[in-house]
Protein backbone atom coordinates (compact mmCIF):
# COMPACT_ATOMS: atom_id res chain seq x y z
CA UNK A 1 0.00 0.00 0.00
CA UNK A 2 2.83 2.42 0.84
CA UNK A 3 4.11 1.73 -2.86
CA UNK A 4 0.98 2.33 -3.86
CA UNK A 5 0.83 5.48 -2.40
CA UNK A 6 4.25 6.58 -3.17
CA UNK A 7 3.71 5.77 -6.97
CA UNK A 8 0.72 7.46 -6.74
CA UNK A 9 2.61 10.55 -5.41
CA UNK A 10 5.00 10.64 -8.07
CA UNK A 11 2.66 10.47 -10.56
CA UNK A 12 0.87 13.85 -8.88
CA UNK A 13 4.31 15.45 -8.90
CA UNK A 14 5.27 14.46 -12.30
CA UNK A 15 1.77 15.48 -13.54
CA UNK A 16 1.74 19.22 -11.67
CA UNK A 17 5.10 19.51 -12.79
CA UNK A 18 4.16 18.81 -16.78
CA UNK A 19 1.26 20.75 -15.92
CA UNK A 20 3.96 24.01 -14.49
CA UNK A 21 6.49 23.31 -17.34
CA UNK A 22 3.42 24.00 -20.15
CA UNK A 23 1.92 26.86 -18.66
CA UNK A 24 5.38 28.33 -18.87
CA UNK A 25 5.81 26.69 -22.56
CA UNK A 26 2.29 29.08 -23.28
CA UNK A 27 3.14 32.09 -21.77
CA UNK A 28 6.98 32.11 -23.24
CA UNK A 29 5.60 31.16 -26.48
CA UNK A 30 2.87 33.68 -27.11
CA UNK A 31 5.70 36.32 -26.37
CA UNK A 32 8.06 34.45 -28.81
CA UNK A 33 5.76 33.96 -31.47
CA UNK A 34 4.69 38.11 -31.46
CA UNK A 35 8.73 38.85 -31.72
CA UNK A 36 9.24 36.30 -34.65
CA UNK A 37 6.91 38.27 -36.28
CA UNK A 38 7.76 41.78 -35.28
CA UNK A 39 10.92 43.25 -36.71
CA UNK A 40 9.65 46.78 -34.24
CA UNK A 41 9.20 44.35 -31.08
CA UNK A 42 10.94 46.55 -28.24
CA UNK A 43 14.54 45.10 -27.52
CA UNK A 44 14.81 44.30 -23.66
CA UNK A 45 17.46 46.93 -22.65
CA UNK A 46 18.58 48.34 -19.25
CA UNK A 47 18.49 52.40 -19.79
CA UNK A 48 19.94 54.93 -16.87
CA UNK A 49 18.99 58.37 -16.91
CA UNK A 50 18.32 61.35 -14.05
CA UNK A 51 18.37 58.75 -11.42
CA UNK A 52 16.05 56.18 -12.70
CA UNK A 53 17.16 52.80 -13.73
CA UNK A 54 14.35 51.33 -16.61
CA UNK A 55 14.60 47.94 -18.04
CA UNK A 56 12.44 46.95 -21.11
CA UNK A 57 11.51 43.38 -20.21
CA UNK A 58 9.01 41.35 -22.19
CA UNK A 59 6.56 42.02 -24.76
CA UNK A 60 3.47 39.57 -24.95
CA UNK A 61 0.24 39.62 -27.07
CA UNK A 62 -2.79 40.38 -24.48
CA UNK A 63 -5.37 38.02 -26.26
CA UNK A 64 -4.74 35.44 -29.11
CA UNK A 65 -6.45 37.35 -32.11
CA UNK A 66 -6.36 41.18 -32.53
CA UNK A 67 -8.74 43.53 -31.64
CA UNK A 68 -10.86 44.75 -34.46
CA UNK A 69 -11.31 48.84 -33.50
CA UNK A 70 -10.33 51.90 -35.45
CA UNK A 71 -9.63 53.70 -32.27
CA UNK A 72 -9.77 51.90 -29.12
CA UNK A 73 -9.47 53.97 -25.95
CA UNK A 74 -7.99 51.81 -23.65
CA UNK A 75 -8.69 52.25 -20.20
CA UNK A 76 -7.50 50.16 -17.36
CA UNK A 77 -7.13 49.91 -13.43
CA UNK A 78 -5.74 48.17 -10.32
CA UNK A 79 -8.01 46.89 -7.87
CA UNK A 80 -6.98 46.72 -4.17
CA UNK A 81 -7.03 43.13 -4.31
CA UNK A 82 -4.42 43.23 -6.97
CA UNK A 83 -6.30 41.98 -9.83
CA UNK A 84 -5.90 43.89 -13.40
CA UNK A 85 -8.56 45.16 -15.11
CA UNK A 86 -8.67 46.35 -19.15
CA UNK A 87 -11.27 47.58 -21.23
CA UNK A 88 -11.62 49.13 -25.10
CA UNK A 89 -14.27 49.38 -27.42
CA UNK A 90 -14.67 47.21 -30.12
CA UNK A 91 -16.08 46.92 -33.31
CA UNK A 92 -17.38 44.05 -35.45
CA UNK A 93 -14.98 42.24 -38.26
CA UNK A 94 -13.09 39.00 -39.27
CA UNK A 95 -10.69 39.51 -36.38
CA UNK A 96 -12.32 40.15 -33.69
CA UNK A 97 -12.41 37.32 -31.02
CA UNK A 98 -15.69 36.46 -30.14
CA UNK A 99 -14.58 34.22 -27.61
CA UNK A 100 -13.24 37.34 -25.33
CA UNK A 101 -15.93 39.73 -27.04
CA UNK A 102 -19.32 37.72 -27.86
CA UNK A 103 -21.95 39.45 -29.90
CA UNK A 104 -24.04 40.27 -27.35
CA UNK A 105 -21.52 42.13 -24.88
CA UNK A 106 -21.91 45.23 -28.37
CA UNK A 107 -18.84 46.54 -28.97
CA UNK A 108 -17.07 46.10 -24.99
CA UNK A 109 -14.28 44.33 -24.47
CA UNK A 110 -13.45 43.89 -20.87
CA UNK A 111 -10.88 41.53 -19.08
CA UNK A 112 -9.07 40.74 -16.26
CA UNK A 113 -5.93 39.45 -15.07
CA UNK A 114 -5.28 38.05 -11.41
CA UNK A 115 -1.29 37.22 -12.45
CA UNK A 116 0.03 40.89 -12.89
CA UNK A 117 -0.78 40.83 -16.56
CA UNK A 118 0.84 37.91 -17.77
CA UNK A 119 -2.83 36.30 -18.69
CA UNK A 120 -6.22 37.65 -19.53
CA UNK A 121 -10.17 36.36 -19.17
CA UNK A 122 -13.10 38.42 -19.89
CA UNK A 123 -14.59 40.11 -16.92
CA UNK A 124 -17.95 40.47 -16.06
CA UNK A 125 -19.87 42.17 -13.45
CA UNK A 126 -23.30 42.23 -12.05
CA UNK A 127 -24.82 45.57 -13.18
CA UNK A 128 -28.39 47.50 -11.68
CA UNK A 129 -30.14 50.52 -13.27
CA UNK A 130 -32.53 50.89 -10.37
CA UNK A 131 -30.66 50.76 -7.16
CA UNK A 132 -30.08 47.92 -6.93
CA UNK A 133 -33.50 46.31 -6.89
CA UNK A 134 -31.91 44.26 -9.72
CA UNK A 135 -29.33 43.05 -11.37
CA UNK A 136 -27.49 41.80 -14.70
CA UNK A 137 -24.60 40.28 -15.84
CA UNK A 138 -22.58 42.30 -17.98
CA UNK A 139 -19.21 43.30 -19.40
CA UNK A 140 -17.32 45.39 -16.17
CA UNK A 141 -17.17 49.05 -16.64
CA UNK A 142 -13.70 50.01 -16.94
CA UNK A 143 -13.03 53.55 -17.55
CA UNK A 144 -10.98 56.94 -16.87
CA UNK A 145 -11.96 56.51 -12.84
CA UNK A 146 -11.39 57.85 -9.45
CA UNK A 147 -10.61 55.44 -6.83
CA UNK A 148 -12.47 56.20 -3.52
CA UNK A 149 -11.25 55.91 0.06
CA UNK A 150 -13.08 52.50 -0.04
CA UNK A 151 -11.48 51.21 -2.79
CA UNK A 152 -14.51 51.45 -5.04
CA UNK A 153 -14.18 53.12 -8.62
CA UNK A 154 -16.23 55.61 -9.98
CA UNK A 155 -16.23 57.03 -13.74
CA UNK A 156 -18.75 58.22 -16.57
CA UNK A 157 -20.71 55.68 -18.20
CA UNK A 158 -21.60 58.04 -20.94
CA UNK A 159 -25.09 59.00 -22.08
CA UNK A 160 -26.18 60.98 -19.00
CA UNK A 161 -24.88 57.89 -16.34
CA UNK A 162 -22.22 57.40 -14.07
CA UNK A 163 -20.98 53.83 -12.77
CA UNK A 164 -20.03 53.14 -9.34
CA UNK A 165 -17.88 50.08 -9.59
CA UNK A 166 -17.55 47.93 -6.61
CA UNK A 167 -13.81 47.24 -4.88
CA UNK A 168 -14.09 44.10 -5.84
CA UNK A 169 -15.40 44.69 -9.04
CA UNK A 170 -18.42 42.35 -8.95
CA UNK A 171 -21.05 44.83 -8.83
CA UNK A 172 -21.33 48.15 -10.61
CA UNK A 173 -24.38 50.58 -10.18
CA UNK A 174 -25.34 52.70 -12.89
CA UNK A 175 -26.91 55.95 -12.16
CA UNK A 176 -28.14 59.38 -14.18
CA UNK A 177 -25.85 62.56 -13.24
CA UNK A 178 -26.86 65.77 -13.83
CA UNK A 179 -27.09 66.77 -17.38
CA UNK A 180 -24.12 68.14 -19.72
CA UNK A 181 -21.81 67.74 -16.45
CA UNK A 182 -18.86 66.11 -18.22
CA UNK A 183 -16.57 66.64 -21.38
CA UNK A 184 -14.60 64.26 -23.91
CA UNK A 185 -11.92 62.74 -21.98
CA UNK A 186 -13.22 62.67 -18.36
CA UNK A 187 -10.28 61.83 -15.51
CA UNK A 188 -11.27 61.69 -12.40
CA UNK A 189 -9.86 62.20 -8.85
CA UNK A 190 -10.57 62.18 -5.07
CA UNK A 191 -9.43 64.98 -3.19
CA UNK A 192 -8.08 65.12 -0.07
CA UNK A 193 -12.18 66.33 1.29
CA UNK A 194 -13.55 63.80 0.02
CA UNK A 195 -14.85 65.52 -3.19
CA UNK A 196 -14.16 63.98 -6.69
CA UNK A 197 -12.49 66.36 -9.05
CA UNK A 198 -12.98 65.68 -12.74
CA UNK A 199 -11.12 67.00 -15.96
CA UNK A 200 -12.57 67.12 -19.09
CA UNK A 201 -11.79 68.90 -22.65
CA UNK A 202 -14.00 71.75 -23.82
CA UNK A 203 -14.18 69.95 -27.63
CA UNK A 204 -14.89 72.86 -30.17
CA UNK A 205 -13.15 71.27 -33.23
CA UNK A 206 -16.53 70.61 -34.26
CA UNK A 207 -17.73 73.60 -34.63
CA UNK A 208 -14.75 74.24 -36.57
CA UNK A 209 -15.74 71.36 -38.80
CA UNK A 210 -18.94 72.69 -40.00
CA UNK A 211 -17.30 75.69 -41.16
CA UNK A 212 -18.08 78.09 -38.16
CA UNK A 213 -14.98 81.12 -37.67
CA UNK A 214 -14.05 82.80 -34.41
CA UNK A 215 -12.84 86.49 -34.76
CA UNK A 216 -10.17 85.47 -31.91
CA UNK A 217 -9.19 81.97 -32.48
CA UNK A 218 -11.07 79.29 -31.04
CA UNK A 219 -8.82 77.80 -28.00
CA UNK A 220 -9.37 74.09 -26.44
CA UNK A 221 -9.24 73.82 -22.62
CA UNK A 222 -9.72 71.84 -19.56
CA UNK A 223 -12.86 72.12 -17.89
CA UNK A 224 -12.72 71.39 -13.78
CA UNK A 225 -16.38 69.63 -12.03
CA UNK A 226 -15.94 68.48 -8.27
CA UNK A 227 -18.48 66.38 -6.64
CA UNK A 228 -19.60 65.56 -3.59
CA UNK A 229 -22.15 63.30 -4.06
CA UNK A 230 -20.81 60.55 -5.94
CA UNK A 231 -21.62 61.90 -9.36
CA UNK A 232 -25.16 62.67 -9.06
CA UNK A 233 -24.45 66.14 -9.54
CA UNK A 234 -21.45 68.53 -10.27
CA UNK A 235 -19.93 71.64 -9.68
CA UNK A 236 -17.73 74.36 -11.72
CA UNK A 237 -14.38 74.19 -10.22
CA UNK A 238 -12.40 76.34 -12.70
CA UNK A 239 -10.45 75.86 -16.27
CA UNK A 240 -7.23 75.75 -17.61
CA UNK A 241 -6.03 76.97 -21.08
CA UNK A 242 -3.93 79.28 -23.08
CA UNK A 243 -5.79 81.94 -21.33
CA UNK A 244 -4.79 81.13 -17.81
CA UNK A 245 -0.93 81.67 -18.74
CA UNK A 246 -1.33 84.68 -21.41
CA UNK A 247 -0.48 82.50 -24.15
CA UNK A 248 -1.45 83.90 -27.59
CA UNK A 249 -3.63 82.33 -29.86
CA UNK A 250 -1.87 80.90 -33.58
CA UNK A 251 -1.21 83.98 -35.59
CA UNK A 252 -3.52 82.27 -38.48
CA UNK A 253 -6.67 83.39 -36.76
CA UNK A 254 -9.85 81.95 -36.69
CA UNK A 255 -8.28 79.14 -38.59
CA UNK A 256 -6.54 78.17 -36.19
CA UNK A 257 -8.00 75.76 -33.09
CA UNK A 258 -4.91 76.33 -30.23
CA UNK A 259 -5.18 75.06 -26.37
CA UNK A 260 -4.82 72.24 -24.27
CA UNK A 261 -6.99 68.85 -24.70
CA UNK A 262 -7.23 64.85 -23.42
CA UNK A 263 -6.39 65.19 -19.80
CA UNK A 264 -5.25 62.96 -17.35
CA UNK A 265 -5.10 63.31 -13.40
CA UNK A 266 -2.54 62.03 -11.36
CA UNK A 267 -1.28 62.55 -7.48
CA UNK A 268 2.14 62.33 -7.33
CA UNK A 269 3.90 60.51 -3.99
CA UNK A 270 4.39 64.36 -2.27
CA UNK A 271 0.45 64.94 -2.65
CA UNK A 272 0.74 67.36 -5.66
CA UNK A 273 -1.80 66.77 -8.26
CA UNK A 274 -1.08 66.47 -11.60
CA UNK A 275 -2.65 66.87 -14.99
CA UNK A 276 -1.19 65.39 -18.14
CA UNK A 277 -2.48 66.95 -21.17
CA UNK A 278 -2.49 67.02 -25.01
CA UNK A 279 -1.30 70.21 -26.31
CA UNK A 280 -3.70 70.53 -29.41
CA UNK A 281 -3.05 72.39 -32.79
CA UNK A 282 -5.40 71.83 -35.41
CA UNK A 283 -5.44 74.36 -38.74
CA UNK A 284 -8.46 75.10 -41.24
CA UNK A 285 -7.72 75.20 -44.96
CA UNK A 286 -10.83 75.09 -46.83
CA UNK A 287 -13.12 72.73 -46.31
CA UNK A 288 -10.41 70.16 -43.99
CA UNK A 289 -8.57 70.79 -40.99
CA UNK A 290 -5.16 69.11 -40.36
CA UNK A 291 -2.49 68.78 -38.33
CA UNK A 292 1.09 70.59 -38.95
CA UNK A 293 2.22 67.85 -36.52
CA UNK A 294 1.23 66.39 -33.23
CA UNK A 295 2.99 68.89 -30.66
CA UNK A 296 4.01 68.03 -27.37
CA UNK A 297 2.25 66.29 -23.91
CA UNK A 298 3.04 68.58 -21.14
CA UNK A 299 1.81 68.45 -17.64
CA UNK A 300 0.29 70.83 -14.61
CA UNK A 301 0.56 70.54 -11.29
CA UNK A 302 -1.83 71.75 -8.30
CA UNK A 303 -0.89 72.17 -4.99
CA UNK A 304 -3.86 73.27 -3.45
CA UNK A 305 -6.15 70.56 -4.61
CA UNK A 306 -7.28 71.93 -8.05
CA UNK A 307 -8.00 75.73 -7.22
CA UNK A 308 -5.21 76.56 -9.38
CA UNK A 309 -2.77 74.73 -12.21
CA UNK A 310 1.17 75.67 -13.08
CA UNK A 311 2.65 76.60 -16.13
CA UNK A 312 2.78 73.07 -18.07
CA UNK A 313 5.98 71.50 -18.88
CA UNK A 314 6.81 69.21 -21.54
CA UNK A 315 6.61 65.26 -20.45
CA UNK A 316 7.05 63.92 -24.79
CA UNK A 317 7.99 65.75 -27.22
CA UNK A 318 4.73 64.38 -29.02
CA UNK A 319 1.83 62.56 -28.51
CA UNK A 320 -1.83 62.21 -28.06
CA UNK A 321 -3.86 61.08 -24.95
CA UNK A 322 -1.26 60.69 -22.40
CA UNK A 323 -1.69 58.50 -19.02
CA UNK A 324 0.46 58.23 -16.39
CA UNK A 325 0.61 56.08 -12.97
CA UNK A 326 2.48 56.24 -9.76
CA UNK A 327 4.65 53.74 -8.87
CA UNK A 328 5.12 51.95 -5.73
CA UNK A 329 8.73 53.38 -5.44
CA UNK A 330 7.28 56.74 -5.69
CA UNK A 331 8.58 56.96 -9.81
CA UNK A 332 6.07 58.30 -11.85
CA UNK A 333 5.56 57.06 -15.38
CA UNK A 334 4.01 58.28 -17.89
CA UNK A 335 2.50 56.63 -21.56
CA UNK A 336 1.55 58.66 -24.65
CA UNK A 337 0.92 57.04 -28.17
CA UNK A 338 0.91 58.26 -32.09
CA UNK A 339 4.58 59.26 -33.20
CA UNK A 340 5.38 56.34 -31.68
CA UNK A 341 4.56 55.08 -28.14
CA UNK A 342 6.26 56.90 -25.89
CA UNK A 343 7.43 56.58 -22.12
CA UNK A 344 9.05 58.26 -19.54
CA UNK A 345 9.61 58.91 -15.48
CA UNK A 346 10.24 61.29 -13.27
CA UNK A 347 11.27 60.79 -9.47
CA UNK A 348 10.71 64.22 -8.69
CA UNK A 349 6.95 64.40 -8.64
CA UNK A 350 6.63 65.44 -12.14
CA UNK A 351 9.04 68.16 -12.40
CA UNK A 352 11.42 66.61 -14.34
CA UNK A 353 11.42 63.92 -16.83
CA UNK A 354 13.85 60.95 -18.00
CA UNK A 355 14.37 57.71 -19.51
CA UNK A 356 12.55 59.12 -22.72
CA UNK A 357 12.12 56.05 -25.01
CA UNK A 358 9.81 55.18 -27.77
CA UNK A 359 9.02 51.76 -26.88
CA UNK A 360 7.42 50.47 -30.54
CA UNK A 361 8.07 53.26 -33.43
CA UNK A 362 4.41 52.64 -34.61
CA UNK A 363 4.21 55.66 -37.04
CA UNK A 364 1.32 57.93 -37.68
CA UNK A 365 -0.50 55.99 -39.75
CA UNK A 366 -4.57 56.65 -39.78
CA UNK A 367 -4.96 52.88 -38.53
CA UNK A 368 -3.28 53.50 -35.72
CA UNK A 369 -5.31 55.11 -32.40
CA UNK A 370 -1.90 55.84 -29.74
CA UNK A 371 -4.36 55.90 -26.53
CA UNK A 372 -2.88 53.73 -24.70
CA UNK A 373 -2.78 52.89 -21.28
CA UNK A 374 -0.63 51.90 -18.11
CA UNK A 375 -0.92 49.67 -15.15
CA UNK A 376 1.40 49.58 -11.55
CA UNK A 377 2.88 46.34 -10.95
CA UNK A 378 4.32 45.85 -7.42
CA UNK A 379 8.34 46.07 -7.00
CA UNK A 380 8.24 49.01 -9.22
CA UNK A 381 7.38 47.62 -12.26
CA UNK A 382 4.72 48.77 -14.67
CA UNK A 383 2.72 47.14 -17.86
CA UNK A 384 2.31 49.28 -21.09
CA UNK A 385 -0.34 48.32 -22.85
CA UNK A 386 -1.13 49.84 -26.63
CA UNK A 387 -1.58 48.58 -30.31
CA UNK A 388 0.44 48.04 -33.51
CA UNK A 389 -0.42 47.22 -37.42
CA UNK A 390 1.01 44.57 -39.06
CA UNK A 391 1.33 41.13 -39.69
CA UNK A 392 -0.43 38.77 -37.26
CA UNK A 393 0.85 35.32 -37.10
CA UNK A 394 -2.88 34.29 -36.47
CA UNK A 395 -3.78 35.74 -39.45
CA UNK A 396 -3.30 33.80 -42.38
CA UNK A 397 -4.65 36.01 -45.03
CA UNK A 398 -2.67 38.92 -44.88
CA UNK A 399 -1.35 42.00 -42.95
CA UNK A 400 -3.15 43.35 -40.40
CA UNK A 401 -2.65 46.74 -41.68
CA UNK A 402 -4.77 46.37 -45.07
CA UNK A 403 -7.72 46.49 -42.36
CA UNK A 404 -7.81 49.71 -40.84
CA UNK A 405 -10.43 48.72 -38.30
CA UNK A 406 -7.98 45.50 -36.86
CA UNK A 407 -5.13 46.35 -34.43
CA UNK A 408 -2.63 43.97 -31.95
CA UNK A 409 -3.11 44.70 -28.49
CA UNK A 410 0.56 44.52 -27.53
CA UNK A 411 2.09 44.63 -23.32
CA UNK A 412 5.45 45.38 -22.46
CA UNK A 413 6.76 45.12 -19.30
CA UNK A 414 8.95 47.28 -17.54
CA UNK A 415 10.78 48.23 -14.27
CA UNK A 416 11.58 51.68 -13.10
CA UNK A 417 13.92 51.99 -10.02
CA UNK A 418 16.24 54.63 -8.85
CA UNK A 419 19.64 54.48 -9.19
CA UNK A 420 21.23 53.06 -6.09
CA UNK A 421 25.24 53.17 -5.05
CA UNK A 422 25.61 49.38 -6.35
CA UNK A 423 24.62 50.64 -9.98
């Protein structure tokens, strides 16, 4: 019997380890068999600058097929529990996988990962429109969000609604806020009073569009809301643009659209909050408007809790809806896309920046989107998560890039530390 049992054993061991050894095989492979086919995969290199250490580790795929959306805003967060959440739009096509993405979820995509990002399942929460007198499942709401003192998320749902996600994120409440309260890309933050501060962009490109003129210009800017209620309702709580600093307006006139756009807010480790922003430059010829280039992400920083913002200074050279995350080392990073997908950190709170890298040179092409988004990792690390265009080794029938609404959805991994004595 005590062979028995020992056999028995061994086979367990033998079978766990196969079992180890495989799941390893996977994970190693679905990162080898993106670089085989990527001549742009990012090279794992150790870079030193301003007193931070990075190291480009791995790059894997984050699901097995591509996404299929012309512009996916990715947004993702960290639950207290440690679990990773990810969400983007999506829209129908040959390469979309229906198996993360079914039909009926529309055009959400939202998944999860409980292994600091090295695997992904779809995520699903149970959702009420009423208060919770009942409830459905659906895909979890994962957007631009404030965390709460409680560890719950909350974030507009678009369409009038906000969504109270739970810490756990197994329930999320949906609920109508007060009307026109909220601008294209909403970031939201607690303040130290228990308030919620949100930034959004005052969008007038489309007036623009339709062929309106401005005697002065027409400037973007950053429009502050605070709440105190969860979202129900909201309160002015200032701007920031061109105006704030005495910045003049493009000398082209009213064909010219000049200001700051796409925010992001961020509290840095001294209690300084931040907002990274889009500096936006958009001309009128005729019946288009175009870009003479993508000019650079700056950021702002408050430190009285939003009453008033600094002179921006520049984060990228370039680059379109930036993010940015605080580390557990206290190294902030921050993630911009288009021109390239661009990182860097700062171990000063923000005011200044290093280790500037493109991670993947992606271009500027139209079917690529560049908002991307970030993730903390524990023991400084951080995942970058954005898309690329080309061939898929999934995809037998041709390059990814002849579809403009298919895109990879590509991770790297990488570890910011500053620089100690032994280095």
């Amino acid at each position: 019997m005590s062979n028995l049992h020992s056999q028995n054993g061994q086979h367990y061991l033998m079978c766990a380890l196969f079992i180890m050894f495989m799941g390893c095989f996977s994970l190693s492979l679905l990162a080898e068999s993106y670089d085989k086919n990527t001549e742009l995969a990012p090279k794992e290199q150790i870079v030193t600058d301003g007193g931070i250490v990075m190291t480009i580790e791995r790059t894997i795929r984050l699901t097995p097929a591509p996404i299929s959306a012309m512009h996916p805003f990715m947004k993702s967060i960290r639950l207290d529990n440690g679990d990773l959440l990810f969400g983007c739009p999506l829209s129908g096509g040959p390469f979309r996988d229906y198996a993360l993405s079914p039909k009926e979820d529309g055009d959400s995509c939202s998944l999860r990962s409980t292994d600091n990002g090295m695997t992904w399942h779809k995520s699903r929460s149970e959702a009420s429109r009423d208060g919770g007198k009942s409830w459905t499942s659906e895909p979890t709401c994962i957007r631009r969000a404030a965390r709460l003192e409680d560890g719950s998320f909350l974030s507009d749902y678009g369409k009038g609604t906000v969504c109270l996600l739970s810490p756990t994120a197994e329930k999320q409440l949906i609920y109508q806020k007060e009307p026109a309260s909220l601008q294209y890309g909403n970031s939201m933050i607690q303040l130290k009073d228990g308030k919620v501060l949100c930034a959004g962009q005052i969008d007038k490109l489309n007036m623009i569009l339709k062929g309106q003129s401005f005697s002065n210009g027409c400037s973007y800017g950053l429009q502050f809301r605070t709440t105190a209620d969860r979202g129900k309702t909201w309160q002015e709580a200032g701007q920031l643009s061109f105006q704030n600093f005495g910045i003049a307006l493009d000398k082209q006139g009213d064909n010219a659209i000049d200001g700051y756009g796409e925010p992001w807010l961020l509290r840095a480790a001294n209690g300084d909050l931040l907002v990274f922003l889009r500096v936006v430059k958009f001309l009128r010829t005729g019946e288009s408007v175009h870009r003479p280039k993508y000019p650079p992400v700056k950021v702002s920083r408050s430190t009285d809790e939003g009453k008033s913002w600094s002179l921006p200074v520049e984060v990228h050279p370039t680059g379109v809806m930036p993010v940015a995350t605080l580390l557990d080392n206290g190294i902030i990073v921050a993630f911009t896309g288009r021109g390239g997908n661009r990182v860097s950190a700062s171990r000063d709170n923000g005011l200044s920046w290093h280790c500037r890298r493109n991670i993947m040179s992606t271009g500027q092409s139209p079917n690529f989107s560049g908002h991307n988004t970030i993730l903390p990792l524990p023991n400084g690390r951080a995942l970058l998560i954005y898309t690329q265009n080309h061939r898929h080794p999934d995809n037998k029938e041709g390059c990814v890039v002849g579809n403009r609404y298919a895109a990879e959805l590509i991770g790297t991994f990488v570890t910011f530390k500053p620089v100690t004595k032994q280095d």
